[in-house]
Every structure is written in C-alpha cells, then in structure tokens.
N, C-alpha and C. Protein backbone atom coordinates (compact mmCIF):
# COMPACT_ATOMS: atom_id res chain seq x y z
N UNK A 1 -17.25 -16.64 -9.75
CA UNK A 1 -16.86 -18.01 -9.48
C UNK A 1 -17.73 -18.58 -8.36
N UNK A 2 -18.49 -19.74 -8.49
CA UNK A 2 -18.74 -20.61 -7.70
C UNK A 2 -18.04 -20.89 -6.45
N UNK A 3 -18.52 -20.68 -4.77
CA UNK A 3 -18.23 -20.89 -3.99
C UNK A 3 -16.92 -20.00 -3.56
N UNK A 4 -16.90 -18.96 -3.98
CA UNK A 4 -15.45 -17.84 -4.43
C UNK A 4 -15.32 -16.78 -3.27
N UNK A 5 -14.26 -16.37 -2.90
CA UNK A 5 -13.94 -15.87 -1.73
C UNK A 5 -13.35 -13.98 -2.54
N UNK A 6 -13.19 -12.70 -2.31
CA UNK A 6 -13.54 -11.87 -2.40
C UNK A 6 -11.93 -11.73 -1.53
N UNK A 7 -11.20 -11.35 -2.40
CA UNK A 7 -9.84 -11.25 -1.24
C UNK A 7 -9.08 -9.83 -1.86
N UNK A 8 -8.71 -8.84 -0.81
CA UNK A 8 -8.23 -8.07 -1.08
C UNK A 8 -6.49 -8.32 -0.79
N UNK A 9 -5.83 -8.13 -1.41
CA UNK A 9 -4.49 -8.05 -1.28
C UNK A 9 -3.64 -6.82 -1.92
N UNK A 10 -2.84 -6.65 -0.56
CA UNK A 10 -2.01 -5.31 -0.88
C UNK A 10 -0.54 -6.03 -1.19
N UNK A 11 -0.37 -4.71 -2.59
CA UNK A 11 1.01 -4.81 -3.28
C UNK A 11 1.99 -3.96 -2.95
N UNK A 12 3.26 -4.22 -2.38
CA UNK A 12 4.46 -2.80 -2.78
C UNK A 12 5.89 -3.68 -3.11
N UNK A 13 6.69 -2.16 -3.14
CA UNK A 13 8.02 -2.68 -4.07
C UNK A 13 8.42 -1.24 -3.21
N UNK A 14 10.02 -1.73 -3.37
CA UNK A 14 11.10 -0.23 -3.44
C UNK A 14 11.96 -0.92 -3.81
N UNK A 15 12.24 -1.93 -4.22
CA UNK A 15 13.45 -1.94 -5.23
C UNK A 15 13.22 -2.31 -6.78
N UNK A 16 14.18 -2.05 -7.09
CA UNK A 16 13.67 -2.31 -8.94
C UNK A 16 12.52 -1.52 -9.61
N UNK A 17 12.51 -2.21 -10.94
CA UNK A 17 11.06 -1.93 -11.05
C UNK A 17 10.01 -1.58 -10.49
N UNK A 18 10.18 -0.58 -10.09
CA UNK A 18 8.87 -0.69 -8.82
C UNK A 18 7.35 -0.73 -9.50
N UNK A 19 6.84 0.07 -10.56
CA UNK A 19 5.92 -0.32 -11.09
C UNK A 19 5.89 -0.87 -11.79
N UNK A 20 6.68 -2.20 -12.86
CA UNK A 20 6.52 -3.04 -13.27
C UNK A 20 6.99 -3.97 -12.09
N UNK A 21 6.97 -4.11 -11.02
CA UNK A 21 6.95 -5.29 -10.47
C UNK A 21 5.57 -5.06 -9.82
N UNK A 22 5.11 -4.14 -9.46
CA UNK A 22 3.64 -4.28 -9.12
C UNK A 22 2.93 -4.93 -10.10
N UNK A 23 2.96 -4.37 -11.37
CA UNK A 23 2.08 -5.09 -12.66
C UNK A 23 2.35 -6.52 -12.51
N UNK A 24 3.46 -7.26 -12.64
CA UNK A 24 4.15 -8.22 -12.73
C UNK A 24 2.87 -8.95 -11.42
N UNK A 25 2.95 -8.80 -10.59
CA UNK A 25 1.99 -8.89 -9.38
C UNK A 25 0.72 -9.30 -9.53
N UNK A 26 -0.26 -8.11 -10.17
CA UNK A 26 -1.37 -8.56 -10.69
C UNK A 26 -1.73 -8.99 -11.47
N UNK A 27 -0.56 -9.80 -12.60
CA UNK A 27 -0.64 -10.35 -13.72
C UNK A 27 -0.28 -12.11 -13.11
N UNK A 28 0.83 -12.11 -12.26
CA UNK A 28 0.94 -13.31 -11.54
C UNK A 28 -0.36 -13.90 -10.60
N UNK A 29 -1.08 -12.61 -10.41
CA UNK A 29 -2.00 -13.00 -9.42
C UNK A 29 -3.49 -13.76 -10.55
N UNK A 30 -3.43 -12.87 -11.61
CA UNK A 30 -4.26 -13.24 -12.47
C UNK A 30 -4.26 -14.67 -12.90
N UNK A 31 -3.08 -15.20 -12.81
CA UNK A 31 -2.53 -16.30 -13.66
C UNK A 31 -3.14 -17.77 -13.20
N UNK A 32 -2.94 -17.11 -11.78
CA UNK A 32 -3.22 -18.83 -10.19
C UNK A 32 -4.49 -19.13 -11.06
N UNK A 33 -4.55 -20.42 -10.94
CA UNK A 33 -5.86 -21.62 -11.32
C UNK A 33 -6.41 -20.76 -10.08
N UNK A 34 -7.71 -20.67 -10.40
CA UNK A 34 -8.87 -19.99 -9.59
C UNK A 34 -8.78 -19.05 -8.86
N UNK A 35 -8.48 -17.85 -9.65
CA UNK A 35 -7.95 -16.85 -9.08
C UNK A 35 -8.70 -15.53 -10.75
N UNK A 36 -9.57 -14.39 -10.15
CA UNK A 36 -10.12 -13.19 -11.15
C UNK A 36 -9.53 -12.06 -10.58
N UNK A 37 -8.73 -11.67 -10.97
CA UNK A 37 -8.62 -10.26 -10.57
C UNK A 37 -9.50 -9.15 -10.87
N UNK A 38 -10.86 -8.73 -10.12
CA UNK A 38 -11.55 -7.69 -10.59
C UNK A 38 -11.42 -6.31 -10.69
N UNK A 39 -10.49 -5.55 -9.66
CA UNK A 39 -10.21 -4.70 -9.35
C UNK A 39 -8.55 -3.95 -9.26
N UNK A 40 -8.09 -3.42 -9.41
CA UNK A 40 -6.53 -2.71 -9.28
C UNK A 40 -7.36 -1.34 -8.71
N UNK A 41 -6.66 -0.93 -7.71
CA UNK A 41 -5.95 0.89 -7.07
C UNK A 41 -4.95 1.25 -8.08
N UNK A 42 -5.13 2.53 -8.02
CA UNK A 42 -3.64 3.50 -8.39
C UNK A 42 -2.58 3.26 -7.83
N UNK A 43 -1.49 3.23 -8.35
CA UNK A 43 0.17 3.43 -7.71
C UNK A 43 -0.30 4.36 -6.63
N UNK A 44 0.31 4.29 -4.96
CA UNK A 44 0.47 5.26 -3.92
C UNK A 44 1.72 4.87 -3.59
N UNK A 45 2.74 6.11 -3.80
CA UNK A 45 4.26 6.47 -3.15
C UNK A 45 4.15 6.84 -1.62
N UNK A 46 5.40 6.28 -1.19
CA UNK A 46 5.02 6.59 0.44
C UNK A 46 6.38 6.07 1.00
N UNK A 47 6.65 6.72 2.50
CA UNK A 47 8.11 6.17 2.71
C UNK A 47 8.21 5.17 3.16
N UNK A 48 9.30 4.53 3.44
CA UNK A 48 9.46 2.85 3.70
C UNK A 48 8.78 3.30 5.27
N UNK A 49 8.32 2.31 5.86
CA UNK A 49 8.69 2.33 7.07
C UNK A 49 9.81 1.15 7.86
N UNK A 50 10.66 1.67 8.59
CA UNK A 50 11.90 0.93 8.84
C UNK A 50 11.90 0.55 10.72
N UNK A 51 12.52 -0.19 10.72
CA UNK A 51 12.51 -0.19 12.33
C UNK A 51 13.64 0.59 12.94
N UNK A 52 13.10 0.82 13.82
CA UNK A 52 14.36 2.16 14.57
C UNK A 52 15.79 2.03 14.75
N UNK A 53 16.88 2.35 13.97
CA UNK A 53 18.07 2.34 14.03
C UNK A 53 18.35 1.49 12.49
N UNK A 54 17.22 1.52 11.80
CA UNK A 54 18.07 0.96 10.87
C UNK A 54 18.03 2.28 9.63
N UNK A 55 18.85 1.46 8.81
CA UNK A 55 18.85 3.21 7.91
C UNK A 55 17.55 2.76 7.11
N UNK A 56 17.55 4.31 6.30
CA UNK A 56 16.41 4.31 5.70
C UNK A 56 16.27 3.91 4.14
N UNK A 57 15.47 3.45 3.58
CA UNK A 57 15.07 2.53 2.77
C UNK A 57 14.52 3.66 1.36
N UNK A 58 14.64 2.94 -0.13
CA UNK A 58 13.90 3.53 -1.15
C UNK A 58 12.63 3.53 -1.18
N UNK A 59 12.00 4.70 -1.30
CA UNK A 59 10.56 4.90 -0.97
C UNK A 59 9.49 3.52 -2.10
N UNK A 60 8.30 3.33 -1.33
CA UNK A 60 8.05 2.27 -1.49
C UNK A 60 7.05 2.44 -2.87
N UNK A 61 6.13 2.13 -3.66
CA UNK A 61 5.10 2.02 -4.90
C UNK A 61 4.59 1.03 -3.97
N UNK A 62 2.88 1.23 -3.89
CA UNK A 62 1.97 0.16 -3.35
C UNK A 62 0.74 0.12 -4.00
N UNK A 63 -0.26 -0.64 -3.95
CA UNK A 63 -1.52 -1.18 -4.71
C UNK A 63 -1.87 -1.83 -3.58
N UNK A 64 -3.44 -1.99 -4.54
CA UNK A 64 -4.24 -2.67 -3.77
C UNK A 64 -5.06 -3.71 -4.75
N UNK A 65 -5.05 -4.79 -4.88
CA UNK A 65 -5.90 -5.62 -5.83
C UNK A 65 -6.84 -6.31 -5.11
N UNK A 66 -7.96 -6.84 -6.41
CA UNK A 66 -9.62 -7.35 -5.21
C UNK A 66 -9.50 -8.33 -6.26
N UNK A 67 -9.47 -9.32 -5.97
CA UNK A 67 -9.63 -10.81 -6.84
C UNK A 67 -10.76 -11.71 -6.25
N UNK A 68 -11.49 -12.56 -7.37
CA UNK A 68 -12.39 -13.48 -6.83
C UNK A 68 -11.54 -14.84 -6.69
N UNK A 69 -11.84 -15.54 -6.12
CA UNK A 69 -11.01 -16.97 -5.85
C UNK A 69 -11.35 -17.82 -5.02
N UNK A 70 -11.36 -19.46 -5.66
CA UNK A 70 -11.87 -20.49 -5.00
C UNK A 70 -10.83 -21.34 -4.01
N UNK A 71 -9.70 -20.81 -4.32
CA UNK A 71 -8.56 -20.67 -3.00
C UNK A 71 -8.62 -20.10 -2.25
N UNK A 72 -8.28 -21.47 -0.57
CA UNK A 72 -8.52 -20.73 -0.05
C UNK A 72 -7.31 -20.12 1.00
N UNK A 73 -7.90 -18.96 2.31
CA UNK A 73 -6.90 -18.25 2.51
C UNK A 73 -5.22 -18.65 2.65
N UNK A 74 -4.65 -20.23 2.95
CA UNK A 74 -3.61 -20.51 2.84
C UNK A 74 -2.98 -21.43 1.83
N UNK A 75 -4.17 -21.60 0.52
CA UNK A 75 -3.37 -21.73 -0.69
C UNK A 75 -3.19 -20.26 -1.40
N UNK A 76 -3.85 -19.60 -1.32
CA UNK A 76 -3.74 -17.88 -1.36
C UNK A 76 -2.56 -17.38 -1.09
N UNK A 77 -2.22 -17.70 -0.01
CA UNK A 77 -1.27 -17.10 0.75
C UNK A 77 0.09 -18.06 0.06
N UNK A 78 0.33 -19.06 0.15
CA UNK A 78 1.35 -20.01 -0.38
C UNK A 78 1.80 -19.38 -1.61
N UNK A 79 0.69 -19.36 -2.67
CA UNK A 79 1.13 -18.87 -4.23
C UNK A 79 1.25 -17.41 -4.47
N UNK A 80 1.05 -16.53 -3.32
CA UNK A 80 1.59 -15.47 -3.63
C UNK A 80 3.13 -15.20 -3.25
N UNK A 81 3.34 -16.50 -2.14
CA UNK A 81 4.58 -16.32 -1.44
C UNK A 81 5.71 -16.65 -2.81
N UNK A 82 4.87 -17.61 -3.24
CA UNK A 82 5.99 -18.46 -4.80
C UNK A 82 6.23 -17.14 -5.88
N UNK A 83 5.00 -16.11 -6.02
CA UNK A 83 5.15 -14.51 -6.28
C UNK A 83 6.36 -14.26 -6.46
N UNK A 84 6.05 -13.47 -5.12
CA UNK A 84 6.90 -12.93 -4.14
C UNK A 84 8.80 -13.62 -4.66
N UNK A 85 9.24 -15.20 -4.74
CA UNK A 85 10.24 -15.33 -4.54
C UNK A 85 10.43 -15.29 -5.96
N UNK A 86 9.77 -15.85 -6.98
CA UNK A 86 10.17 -15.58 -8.58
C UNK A 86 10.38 -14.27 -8.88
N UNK A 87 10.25 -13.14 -8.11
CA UNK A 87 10.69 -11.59 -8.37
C UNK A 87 11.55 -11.04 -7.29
N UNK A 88 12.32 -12.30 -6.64
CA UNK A 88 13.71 -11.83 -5.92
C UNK A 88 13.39 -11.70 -4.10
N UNK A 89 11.77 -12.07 -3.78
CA UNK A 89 12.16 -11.43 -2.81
C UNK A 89 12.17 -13.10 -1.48
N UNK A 90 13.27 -12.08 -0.62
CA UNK A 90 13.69 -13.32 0.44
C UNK A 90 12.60 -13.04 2.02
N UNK A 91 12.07 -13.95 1.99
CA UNK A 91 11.33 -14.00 3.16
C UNK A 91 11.81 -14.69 4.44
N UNK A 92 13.51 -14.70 4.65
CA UNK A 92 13.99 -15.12 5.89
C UNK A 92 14.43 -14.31 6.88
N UNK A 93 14.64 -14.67 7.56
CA UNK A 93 14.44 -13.38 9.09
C UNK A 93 15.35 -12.73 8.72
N UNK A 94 16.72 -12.68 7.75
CA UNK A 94 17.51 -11.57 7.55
C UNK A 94 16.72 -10.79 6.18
N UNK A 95 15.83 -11.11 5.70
CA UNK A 95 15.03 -10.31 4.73
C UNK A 95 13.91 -9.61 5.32
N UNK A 96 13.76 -9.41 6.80
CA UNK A 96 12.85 -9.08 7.30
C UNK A 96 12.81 -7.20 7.20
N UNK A 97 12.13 -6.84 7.20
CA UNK A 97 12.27 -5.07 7.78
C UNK A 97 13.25 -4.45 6.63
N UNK A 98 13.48 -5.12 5.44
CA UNK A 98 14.51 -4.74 4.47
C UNK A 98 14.14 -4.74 3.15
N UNK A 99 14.62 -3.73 2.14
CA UNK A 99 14.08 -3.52 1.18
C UNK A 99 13.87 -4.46 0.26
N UNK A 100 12.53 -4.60 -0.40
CA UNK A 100 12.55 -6.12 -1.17
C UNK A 100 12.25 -5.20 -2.56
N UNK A 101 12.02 -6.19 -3.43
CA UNK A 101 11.17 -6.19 -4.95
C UNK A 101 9.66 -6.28 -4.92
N UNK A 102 9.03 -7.28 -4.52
CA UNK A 102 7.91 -7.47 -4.29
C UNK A 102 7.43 -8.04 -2.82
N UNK A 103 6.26 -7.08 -2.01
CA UNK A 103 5.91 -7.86 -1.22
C UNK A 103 4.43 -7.87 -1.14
N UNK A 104 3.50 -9.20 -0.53
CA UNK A 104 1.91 -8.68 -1.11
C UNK A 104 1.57 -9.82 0.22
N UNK A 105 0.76 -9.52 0.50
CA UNK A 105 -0.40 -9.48 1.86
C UNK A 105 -1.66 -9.73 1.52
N UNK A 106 -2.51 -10.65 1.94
CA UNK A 106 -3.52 -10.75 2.21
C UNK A 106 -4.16 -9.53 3.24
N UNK A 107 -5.22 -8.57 2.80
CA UNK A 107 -5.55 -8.13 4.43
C UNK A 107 -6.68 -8.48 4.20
N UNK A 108 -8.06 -8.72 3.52
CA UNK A 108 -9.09 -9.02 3.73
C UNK A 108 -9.48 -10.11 3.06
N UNK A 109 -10.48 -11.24 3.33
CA UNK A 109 -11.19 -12.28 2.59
C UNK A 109 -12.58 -12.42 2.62
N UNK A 110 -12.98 -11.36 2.55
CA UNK A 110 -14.17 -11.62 2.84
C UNK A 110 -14.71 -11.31 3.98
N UNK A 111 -15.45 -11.76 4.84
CA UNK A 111 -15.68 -11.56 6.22
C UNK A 111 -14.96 -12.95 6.86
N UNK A 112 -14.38 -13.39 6.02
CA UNK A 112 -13.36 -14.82 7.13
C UNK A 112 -12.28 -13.70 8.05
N UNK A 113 -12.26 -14.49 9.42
CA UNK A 113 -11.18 -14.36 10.03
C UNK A 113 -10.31 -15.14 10.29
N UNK A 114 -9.07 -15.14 9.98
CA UNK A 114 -8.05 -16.14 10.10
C UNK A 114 -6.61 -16.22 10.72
N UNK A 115 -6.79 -17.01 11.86
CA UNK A 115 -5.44 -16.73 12.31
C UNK A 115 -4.65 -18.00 12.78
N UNK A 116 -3.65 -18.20 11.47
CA UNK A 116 -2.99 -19.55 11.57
C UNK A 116 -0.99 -18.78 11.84
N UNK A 117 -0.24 -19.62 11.90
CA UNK A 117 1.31 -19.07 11.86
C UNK A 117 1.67 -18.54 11.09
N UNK A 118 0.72 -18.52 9.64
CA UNK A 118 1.59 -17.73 8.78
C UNK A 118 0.97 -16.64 8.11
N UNK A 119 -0.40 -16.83 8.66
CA UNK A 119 -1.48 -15.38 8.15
C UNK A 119 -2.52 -15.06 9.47
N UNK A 120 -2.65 -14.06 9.05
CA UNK A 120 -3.71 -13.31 9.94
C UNK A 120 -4.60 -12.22 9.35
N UNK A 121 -5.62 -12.30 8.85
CA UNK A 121 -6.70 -12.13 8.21
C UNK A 121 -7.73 -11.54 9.22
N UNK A 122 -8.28 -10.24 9.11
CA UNK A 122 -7.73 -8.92 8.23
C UNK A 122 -6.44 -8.70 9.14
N UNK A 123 -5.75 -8.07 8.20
CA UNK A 123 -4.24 -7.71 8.78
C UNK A 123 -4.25 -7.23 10.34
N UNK A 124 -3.40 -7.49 11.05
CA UNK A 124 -2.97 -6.96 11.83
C UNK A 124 -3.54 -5.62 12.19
N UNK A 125 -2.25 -5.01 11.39
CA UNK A 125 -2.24 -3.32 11.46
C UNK A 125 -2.64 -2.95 10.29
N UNK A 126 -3.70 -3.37 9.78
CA UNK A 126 -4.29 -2.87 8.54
C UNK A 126 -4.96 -1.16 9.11
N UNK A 127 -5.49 -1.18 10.07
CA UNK A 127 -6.10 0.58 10.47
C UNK A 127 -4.95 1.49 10.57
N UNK A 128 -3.78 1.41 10.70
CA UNK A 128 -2.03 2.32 10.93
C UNK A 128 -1.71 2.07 10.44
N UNK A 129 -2.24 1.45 8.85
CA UNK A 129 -1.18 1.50 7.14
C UNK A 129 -1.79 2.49 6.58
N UNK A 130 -1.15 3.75 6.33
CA UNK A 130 -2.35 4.62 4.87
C UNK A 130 -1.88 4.41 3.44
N UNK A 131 -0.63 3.68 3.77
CA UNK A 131 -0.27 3.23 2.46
C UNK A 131 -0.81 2.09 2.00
N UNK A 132 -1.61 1.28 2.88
CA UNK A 132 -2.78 0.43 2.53
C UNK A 132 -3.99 0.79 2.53
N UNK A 133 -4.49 1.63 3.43
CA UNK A 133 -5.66 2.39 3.12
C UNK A 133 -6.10 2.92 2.21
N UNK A 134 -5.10 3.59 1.62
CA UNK A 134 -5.18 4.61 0.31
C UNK A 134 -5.73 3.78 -0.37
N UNK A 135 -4.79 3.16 -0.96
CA UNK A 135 -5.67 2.25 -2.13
C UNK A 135 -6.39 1.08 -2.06
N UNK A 136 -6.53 0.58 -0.42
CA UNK A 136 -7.87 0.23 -0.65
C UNK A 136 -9.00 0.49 -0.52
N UNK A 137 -9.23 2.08 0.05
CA UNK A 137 -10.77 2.93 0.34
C UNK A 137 -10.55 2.99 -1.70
N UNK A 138 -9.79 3.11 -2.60
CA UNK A 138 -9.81 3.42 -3.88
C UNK A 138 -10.92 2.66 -4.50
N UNK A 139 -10.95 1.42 -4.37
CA UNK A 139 -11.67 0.23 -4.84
C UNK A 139 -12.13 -0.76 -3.82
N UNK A 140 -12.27 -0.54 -2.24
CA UNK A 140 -13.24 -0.77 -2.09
C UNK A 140 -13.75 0.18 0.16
N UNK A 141 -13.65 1.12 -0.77
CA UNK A 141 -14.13 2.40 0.67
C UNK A 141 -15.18 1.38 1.57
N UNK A 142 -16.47 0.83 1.01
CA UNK A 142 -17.89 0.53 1.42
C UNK A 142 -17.76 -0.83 2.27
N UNK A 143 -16.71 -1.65 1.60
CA UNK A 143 -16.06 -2.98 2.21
C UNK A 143 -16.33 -2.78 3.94
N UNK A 144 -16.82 -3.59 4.62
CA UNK A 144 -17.04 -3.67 6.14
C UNK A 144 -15.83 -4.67 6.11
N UNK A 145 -14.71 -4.50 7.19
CA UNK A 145 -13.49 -5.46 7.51
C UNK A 145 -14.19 -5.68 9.05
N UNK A 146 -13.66 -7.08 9.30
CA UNK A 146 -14.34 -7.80 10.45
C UNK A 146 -13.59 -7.37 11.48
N UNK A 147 -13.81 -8.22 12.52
CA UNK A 147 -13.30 -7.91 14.07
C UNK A 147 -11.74 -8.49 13.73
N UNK A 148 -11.33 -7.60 14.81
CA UNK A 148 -11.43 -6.91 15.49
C UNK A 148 -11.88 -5.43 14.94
N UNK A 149 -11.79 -5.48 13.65
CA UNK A 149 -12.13 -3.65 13.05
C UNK A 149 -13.69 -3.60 13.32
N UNK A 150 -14.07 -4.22 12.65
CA UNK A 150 -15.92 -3.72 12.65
C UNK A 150 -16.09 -2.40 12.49
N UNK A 151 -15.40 -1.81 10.98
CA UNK A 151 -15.73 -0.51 10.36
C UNK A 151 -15.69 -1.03 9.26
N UNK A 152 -16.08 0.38 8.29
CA UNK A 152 -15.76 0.16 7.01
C UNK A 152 -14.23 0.79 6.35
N UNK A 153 -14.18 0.03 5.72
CA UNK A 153 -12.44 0.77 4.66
C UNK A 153 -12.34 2.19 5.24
N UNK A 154 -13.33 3.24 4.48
CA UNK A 154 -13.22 4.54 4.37
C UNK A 154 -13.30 5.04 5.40
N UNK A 155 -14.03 4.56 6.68
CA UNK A 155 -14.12 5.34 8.41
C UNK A 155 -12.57 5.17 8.97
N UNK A 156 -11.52 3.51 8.31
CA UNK A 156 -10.79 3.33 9.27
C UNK A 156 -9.35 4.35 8.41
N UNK A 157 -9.75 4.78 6.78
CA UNK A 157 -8.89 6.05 6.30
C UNK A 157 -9.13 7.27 7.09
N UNK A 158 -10.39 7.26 7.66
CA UNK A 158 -10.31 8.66 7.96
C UNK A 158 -10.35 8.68 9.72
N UNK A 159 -10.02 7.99 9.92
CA UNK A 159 -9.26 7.66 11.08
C UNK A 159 -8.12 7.46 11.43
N UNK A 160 -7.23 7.51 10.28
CA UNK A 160 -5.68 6.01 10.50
C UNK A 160 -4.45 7.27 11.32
N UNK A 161 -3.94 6.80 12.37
CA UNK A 161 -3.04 7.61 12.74
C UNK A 161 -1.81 7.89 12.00
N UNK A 162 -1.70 6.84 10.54
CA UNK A 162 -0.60 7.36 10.02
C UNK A 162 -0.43 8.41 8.94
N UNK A 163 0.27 9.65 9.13
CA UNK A 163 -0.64 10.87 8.71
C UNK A 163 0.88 10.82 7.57
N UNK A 164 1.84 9.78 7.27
CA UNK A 164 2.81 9.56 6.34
C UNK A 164 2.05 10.27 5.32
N UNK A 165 2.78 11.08 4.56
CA UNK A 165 2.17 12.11 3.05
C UNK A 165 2.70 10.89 1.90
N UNK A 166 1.55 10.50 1.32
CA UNK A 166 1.85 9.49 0.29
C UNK A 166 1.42 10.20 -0.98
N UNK A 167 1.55 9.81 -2.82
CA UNK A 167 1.64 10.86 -3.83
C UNK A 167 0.90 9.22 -4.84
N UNK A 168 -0.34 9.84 -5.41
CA UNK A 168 -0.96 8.96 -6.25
C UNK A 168 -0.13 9.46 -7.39
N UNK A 169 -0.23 7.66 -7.93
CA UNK A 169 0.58 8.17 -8.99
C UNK A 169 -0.37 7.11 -10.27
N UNK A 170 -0.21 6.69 -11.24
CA UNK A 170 -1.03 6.18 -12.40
C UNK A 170 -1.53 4.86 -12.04
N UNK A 171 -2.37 4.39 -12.50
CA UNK A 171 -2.98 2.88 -12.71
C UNK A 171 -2.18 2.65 -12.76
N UNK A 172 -2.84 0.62 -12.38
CA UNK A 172 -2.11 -0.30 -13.17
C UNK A 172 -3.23 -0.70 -14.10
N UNK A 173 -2.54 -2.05 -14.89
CA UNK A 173 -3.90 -2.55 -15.90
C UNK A 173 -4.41 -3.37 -15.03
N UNK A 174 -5.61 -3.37 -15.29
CA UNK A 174 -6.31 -5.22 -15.04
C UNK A 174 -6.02 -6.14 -15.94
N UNK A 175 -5.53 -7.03 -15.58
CA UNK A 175 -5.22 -8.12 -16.62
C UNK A 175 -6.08 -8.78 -17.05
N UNK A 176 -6.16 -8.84 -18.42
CA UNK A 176 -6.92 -9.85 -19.18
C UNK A 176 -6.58 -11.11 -19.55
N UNK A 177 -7.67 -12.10 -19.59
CA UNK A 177 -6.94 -13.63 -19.85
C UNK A 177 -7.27 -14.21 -20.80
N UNK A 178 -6.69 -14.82 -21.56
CA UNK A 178 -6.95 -15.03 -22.79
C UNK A 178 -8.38 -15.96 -23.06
C-alpha cells in the first residue's frame, strides 16, 4: 500500500474461545478499509499476569499480527478498540487487570513513536512481555523497535526478564480477501 505504515499488533484472550477469538481478530483486522494483514505468529499459552492480591485468572492464548495500513496510529488504535468491544470486551476501569475475550495492542508502527492518552507506541513494557516477544521475534526477530528500545525484537527476547514458561501451540490463518 501506498504511503502504508508496517504495524505490529499483539493479540490475547483467556476467556471463551480463546483461539477462535484470536482468529476472529485477524480476520476483523483484515476487514478495516486500509488495513493487509501480512503476517500471523503461532498461538503462545502463558499465565495471566494479575495484579497482586487479586485472584488468578484463565491462562491467556496470544499472537502477534504484522499488517500494512494507511491508518494511522489512532485510527488504528480506535478500530481495534470497536474489535475488541464486538467480542465482549469492556475497557472501563472495572474491566481493567481482568479477564477479557479479546484484547490487542499496538506495540510497533514502524519506526513512529507515539505518545498521545490513549497509545504509546512501541509499548511501554513491550521488553518484560515474553508473551509478546514470543511471537513477535516469530515473524519479525530482525524488526529494530525505536527508543526508548533501540534493539532488535530477538536481542530484547533474549534479554526479557520475564522467564514466565509459555507452550507454542498451532497457527492461525492469514486471512484472505476476497
């Protein structure tokens, strides 16, 4: 695509369907007006992470998808949120830290950095997720993520302090469009 931005976004679930709501995901993602999904990771199982004192949660199914797209990072971000709520999930401060259906993240766009109220591009704590790492050193290890990281994917996997034991589990499809 013309003038097209290179966006990685991470997928998970622990409730429901967990791998058909991931699919469901990259098929919704496929769908957005100017939006290619080139790439899918494998399913990676891994435990919730919860905040301290709360109980513990159904282990999570996560992905990683690489889409081309002439949206940009906060119409991106908007239509995945519309995602996100057509498959149940609540994004209000009592849905916070709690088990959803679908939740999906922007962490990379490219070499844009972006930091508005409702995104922050590359993630945060994208280097202390391996349940984001995993599958995105899968499909794209070589990827350089900007500052504050200024590494590549695969240096900041084999670096990540979170040593959580996660379990590959099958593809998803890439969606095709008619």
């Amino acid at each position: 695509m013309a003038d097209s931005i290179t966006y990685h976004i991470a997928l998970g679930s622990n409730l429901g369907d967990r791998a058909g709501n991931l699919q469901r995901a990259v098929d919704g993602v496929q769908d957005l007006d100017g939006c290619h999904v080139v790439a899918v990771s494998s399913v990676w199982e891994s435990p919730a992470h919860v905040k301290p004192g709360q109980p513990a949660q159904p282990a999570f199914l996560n992905a990683v998808l690489a889409c081309e797209s002439i949206l940009s990072p906060e119409e991106l971000i908007e239509a995945l949120f519309k995602i996100e709520t057509r498959h149940g999930r609540d994004r209000s401060s009592k849905g916070m830290w709690q088990p959803r259906p679908l939740d999906l993240d922007i962490i990379l766009a490219g070499a844009r950095i972006v930091h508005t109220r409702t995104l922050d591009i590359p993630h945060p704590r994208l280097d202390q997720r391996r349940f984001v790492l995993e599958p995105l050193a899968e499909i794209a290890a070589d990827v350089d993520v900007p500052a504050p990281f200024e590494e590549r994917v695969g240096y900041l996997l084999s670096v990540c302090p979170d040593q959580t034991k996660t379990l590959r589990h099958s593809s998803l499809q890439l969606p095709h469009r008619a």
